[in-house]
Protein backbone atom coordinates (compact mmCIF):
# COMPACT_ATOMS: atom_id res chain seq x y z
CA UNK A 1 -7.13 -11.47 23.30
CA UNK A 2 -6.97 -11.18 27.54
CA UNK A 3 -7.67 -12.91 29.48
CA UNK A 4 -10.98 -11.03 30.61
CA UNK A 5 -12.13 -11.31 27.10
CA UNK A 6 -11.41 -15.36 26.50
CA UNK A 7 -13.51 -15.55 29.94
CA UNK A 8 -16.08 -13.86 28.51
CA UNK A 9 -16.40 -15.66 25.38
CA UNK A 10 -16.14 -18.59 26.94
CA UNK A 11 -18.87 -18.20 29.06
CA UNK A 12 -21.12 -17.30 26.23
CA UNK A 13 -20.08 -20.28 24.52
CA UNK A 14 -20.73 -22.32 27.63
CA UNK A 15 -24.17 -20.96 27.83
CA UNK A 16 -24.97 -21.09 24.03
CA UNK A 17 -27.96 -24.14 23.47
CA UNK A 18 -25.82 -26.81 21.82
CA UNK A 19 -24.92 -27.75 18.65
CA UNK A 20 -25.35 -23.93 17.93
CA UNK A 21 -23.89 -22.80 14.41
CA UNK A 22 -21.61 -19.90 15.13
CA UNK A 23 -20.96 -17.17 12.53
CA UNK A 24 -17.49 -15.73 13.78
CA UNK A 25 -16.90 -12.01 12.98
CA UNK A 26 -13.55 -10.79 13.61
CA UNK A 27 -12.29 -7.11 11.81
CA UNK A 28 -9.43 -8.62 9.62
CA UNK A 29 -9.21 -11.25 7.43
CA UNK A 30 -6.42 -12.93 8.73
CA UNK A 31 -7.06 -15.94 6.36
CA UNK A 32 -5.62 -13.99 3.89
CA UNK A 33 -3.12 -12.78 5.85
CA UNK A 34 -1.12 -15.64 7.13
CA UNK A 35 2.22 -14.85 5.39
CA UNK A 36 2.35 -11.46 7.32
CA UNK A 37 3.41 -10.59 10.89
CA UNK A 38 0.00 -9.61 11.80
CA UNK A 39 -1.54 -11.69 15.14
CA UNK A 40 -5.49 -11.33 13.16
CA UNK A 41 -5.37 -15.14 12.15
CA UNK A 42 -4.05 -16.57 15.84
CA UNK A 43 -6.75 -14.44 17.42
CA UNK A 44 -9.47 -15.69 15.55
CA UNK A 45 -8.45 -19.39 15.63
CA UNK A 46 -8.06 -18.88 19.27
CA UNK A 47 -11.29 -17.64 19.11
CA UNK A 48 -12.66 -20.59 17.51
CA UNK A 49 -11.42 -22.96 19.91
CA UNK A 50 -13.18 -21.19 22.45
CA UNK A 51 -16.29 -22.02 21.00
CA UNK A 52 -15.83 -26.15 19.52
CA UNK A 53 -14.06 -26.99 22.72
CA UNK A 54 -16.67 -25.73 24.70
CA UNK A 55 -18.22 -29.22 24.87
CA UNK A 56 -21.86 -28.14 23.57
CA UNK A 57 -21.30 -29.57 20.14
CA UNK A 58 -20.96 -25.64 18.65
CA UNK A 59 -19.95 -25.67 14.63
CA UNK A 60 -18.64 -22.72 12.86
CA UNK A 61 -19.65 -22.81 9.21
CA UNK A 62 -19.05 -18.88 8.15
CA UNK A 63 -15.90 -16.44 9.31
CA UNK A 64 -17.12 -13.17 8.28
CA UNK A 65 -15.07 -10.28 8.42
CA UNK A 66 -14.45 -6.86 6.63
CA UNK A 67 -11.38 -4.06 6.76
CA UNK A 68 -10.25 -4.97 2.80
CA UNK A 69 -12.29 -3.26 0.44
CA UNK A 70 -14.00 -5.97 -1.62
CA UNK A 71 -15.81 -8.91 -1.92
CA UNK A 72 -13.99 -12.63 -1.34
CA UNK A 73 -15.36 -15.91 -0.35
CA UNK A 74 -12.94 -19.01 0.60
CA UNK A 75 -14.53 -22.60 1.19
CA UNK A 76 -12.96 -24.81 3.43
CA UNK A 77 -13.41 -28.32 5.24
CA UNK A 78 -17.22 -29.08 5.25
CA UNK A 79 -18.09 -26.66 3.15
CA UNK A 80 -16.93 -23.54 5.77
CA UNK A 81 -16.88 -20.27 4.06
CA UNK A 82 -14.93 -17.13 4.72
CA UNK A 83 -15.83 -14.09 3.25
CA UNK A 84 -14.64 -11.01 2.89
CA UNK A 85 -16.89 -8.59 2.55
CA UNK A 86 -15.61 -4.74 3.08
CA UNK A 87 -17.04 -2.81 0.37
CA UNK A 88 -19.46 -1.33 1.93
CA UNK A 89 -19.22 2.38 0.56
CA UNK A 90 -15.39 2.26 0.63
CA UNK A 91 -13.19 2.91 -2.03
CA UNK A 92 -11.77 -0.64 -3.46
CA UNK A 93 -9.08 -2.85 -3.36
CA UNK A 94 -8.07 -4.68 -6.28
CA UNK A 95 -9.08 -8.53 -6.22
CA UNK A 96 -7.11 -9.85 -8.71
CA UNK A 97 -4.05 -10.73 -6.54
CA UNK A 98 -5.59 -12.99 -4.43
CA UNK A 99 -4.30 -16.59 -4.52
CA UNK A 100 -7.10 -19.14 -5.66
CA UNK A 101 -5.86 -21.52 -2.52
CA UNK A 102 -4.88 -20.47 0.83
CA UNK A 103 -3.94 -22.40 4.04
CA UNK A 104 -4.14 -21.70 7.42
CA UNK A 105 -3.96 -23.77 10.94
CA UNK A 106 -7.71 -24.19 11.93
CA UNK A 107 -7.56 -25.33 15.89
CA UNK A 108 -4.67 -27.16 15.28
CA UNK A 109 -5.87 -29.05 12.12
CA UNK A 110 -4.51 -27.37 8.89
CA UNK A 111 -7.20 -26.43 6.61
CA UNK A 112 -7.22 -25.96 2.89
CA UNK A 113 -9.28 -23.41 1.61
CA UNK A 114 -9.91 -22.66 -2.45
CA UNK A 115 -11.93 -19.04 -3.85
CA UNK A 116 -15.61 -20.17 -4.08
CA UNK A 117 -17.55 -19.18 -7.59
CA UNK A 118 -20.61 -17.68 -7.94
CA UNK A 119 -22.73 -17.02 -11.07
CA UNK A 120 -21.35 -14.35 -13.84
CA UNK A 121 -23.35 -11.45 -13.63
CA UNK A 122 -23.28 -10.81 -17.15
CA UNK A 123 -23.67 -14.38 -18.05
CA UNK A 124 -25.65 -16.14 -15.14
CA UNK A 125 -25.47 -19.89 -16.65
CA UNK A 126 -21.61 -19.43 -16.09
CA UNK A 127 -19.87 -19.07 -12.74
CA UNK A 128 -17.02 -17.17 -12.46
CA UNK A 129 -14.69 -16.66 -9.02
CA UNK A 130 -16.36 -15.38 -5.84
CA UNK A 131 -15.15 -11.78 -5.69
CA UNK A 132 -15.95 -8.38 -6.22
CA UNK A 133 -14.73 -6.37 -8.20
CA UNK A 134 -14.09 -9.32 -10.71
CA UNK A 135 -10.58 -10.12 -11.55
CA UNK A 136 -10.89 -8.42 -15.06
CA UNK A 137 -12.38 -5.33 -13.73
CA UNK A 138 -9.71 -5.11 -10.85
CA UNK A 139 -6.80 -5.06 -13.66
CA UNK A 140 -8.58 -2.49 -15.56
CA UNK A 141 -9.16 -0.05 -12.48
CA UNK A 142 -5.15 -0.83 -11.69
CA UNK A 143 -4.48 0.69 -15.30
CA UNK A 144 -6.22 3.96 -14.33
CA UNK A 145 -3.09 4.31 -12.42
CA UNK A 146 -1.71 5.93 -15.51
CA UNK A 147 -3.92 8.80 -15.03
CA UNK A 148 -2.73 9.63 -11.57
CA UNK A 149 -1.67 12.50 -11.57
CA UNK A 150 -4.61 13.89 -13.25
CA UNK A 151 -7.29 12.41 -10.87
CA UNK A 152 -5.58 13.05 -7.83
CA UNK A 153 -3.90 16.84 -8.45
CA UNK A 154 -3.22 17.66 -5.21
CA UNK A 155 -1.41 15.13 -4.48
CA UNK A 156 0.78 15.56 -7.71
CA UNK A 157 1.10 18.96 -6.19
CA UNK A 158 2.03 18.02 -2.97
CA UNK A 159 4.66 15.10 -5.12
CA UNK A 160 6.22 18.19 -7.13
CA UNK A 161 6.56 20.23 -4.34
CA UNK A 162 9.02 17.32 -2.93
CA UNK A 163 10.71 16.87 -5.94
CA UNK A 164 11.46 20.73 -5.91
CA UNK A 165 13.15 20.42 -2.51
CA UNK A 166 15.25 17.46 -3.31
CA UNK A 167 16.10 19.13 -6.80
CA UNK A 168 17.43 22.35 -4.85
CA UNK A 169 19.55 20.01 -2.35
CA UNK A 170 21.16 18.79 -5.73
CA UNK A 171 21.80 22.19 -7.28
CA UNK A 172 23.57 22.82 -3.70
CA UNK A 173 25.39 20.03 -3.59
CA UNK A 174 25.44 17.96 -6.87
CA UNK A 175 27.59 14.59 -5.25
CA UNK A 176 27.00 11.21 -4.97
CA UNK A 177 26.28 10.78 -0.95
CA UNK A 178 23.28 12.98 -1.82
CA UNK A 179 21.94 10.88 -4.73
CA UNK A 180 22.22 8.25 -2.32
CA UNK A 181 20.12 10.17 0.48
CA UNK A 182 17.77 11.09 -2.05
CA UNK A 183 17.11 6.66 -3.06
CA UNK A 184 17.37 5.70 0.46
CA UNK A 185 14.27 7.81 1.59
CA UNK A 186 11.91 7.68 -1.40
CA UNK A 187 12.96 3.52 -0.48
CA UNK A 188 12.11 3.68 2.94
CA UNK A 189 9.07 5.28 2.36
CA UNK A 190 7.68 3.33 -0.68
CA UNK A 191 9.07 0.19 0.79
CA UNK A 192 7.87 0.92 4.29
CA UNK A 193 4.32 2.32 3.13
CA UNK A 194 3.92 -0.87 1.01
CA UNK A 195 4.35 -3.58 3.80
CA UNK A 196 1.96 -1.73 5.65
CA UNK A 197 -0.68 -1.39 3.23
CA UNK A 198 -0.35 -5.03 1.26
CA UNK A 199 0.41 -6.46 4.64
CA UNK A 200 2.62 -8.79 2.98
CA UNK A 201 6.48 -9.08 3.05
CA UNK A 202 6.65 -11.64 0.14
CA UNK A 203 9.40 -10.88 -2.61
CA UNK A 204 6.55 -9.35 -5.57
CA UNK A 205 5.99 -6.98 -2.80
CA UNK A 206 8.59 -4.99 -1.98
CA UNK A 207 10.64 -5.77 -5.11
CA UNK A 208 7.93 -4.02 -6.86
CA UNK A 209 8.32 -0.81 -4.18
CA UNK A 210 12.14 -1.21 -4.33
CA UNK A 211 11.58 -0.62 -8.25
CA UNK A 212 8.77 2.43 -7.67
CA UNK A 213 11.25 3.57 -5.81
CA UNK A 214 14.38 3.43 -7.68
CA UNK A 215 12.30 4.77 -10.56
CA UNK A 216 11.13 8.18 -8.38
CA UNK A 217 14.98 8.18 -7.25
CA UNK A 218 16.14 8.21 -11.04
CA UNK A 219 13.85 10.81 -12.58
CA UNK A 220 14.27 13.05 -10.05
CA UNK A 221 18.63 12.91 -10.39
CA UNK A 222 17.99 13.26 -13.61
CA UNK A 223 15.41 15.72 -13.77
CA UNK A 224 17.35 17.81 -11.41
CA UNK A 225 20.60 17.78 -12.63
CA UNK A 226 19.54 18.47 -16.67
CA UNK A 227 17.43 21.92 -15.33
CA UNK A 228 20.67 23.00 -13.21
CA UNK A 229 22.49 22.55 -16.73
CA UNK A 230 20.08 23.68 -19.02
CA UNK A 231 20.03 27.06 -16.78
CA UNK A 232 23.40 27.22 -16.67
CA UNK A 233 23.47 26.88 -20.79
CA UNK A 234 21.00 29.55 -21.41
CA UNK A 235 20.43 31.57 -18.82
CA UNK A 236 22.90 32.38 -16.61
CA UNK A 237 25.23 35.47 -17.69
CA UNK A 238 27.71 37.87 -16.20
CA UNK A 239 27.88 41.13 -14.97
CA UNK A 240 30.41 43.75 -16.36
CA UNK A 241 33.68 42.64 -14.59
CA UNK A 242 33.11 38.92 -15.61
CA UNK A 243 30.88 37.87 -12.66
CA UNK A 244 28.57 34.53 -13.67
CA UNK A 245 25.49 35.15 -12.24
CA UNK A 246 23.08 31.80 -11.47
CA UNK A 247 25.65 29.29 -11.36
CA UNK A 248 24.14 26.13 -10.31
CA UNK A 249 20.48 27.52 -9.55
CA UNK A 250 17.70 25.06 -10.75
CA UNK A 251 15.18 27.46 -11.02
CA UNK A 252 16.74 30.72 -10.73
CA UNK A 253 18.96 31.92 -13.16
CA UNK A 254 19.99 35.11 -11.18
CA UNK A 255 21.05 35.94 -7.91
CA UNK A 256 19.83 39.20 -5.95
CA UNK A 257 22.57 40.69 -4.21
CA UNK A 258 20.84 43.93 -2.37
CA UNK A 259 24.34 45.33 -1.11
CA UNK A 260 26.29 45.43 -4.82
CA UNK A 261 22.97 47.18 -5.94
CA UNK A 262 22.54 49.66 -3.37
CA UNK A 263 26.85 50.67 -3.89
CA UNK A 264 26.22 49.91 -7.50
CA UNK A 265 29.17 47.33 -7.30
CA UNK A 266 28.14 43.78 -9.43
CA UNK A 267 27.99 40.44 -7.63
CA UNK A 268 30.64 37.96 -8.23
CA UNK A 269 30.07 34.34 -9.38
């Protein structure tokens, strides 16, 4: 935040009637991300001091914000509640990950805040935690991960078509230094893509990339390197003066040559 806009809020706040009970909106919920490098959280406490220390007697009893793609709800000191609420037509993010307590440094106070409940939908006498999807249903749509590559096609397509490229570096140059190139860019990638999207650097995080990755890495070596020798096994042959035609192709087993054709001369391996 400028310095424009803190003069602007806090002339609002000074001109608020008092005792006025503020619902702060802010685009993140940087509640829930404290642990990351993200500035969301020191914005909106900054925010928040605007308004108490504006000497009108101004209380903020709901931080209400959107951007993650479900349904959370926090309590805090006096009963304060910040929600989450971003699933407004937007595909979903999972719920069950989030941590049932969560701190974070309210105007210079720390505050302790614990997931609300609310009542079960499908048995209202009970209460069950304050988010949507629920917990169970958030693990179950995670396990429709194994179907991947069926619901989303094109980008299995798209996947393949960069497995074919790194599979044809191989069969050019089957060596060590390239299996390395291959794991270091599927792990900056996965790594890198994964900090930005769970906004979180904590060890589950990228370990779990760092093993996505390593797994991509491996299938694809191996992958690669059993079609360059299962080619080589079956269909690569040689020409009439002992030629080997295909040697080391992964998907190829012959080679054109246009000049031995047109003389009527045979390629050599």
């Amino acid at each position: 935040m400028d310095g424009p806009q803190a003069d602007y809020f806090k002339q609002i706040a000074t001109a608020m009637p008092e005792n006025s009970r503020i619902i702060l909106c802010s685009a993140e919920p940087g509640w829930l991300y404290t642990d990351s490098n993200r500035k969301s959280w020191e914005i909106m406490e900054y925010a928040a001091g605007i308004a108490i220390n504006a000497g009108r007697g101004h209380t903020i009893p709901v931080l209400l914000s959107g951007d993650t793609h479900h349904y959370s709800r926090y309590v805090g000191k006096d009963g304060r509640q910040y929600v989450t609420s971003g699933g407004g037509g937007a595909f979903l993010h999972p719920t069950h990950q989030l941590s049932q307590d969560v701190s974070v440094n309210f105007i210079n106070h720390r505050e302790d805040l614990k997931l609300g409940t609310m009542p079960d939908p499908e048995h209202p006498e009970k209460t069950t935690a304050a988010a949507y999807p629920s917990f169970s249903t958030s693990r179950w749509l995670t396990l429709r991960n194994a179907f991947f590559a069926f619901t989303n096609w094109d980008f299995s397509l798209l996947m393949g078509g960069i497995y074919f490229l790194f599979a044809l570096l191989i069969s050019l140059r089957d060596q060590p230094d390239i299996y390395a190139l291959i794991a270091a860019i599927f792990g900056a990638s996965l790594i890198g893509y994964t900090f930005k999207q769970e906004v979180s650097r904590k060890f589950k995080i990228w370990a779990s990339a760092a093993v996505h990755a390593a797994a991509h890495a491996f299938v694809l070596i191996y992958a690669a390197r059993y079609a360059i020798a299962f080619n080589n096994a079956h269909f690569a042959w040689s020409g009439e003066n002992g030629g080997r035609f295909g040697n080391g192709s992964v998907f190829w087993p012959w080679r054109w040559c246009p000049s031995a054709s047109l003389s009527g001369a045979h390629c050599s391996g």
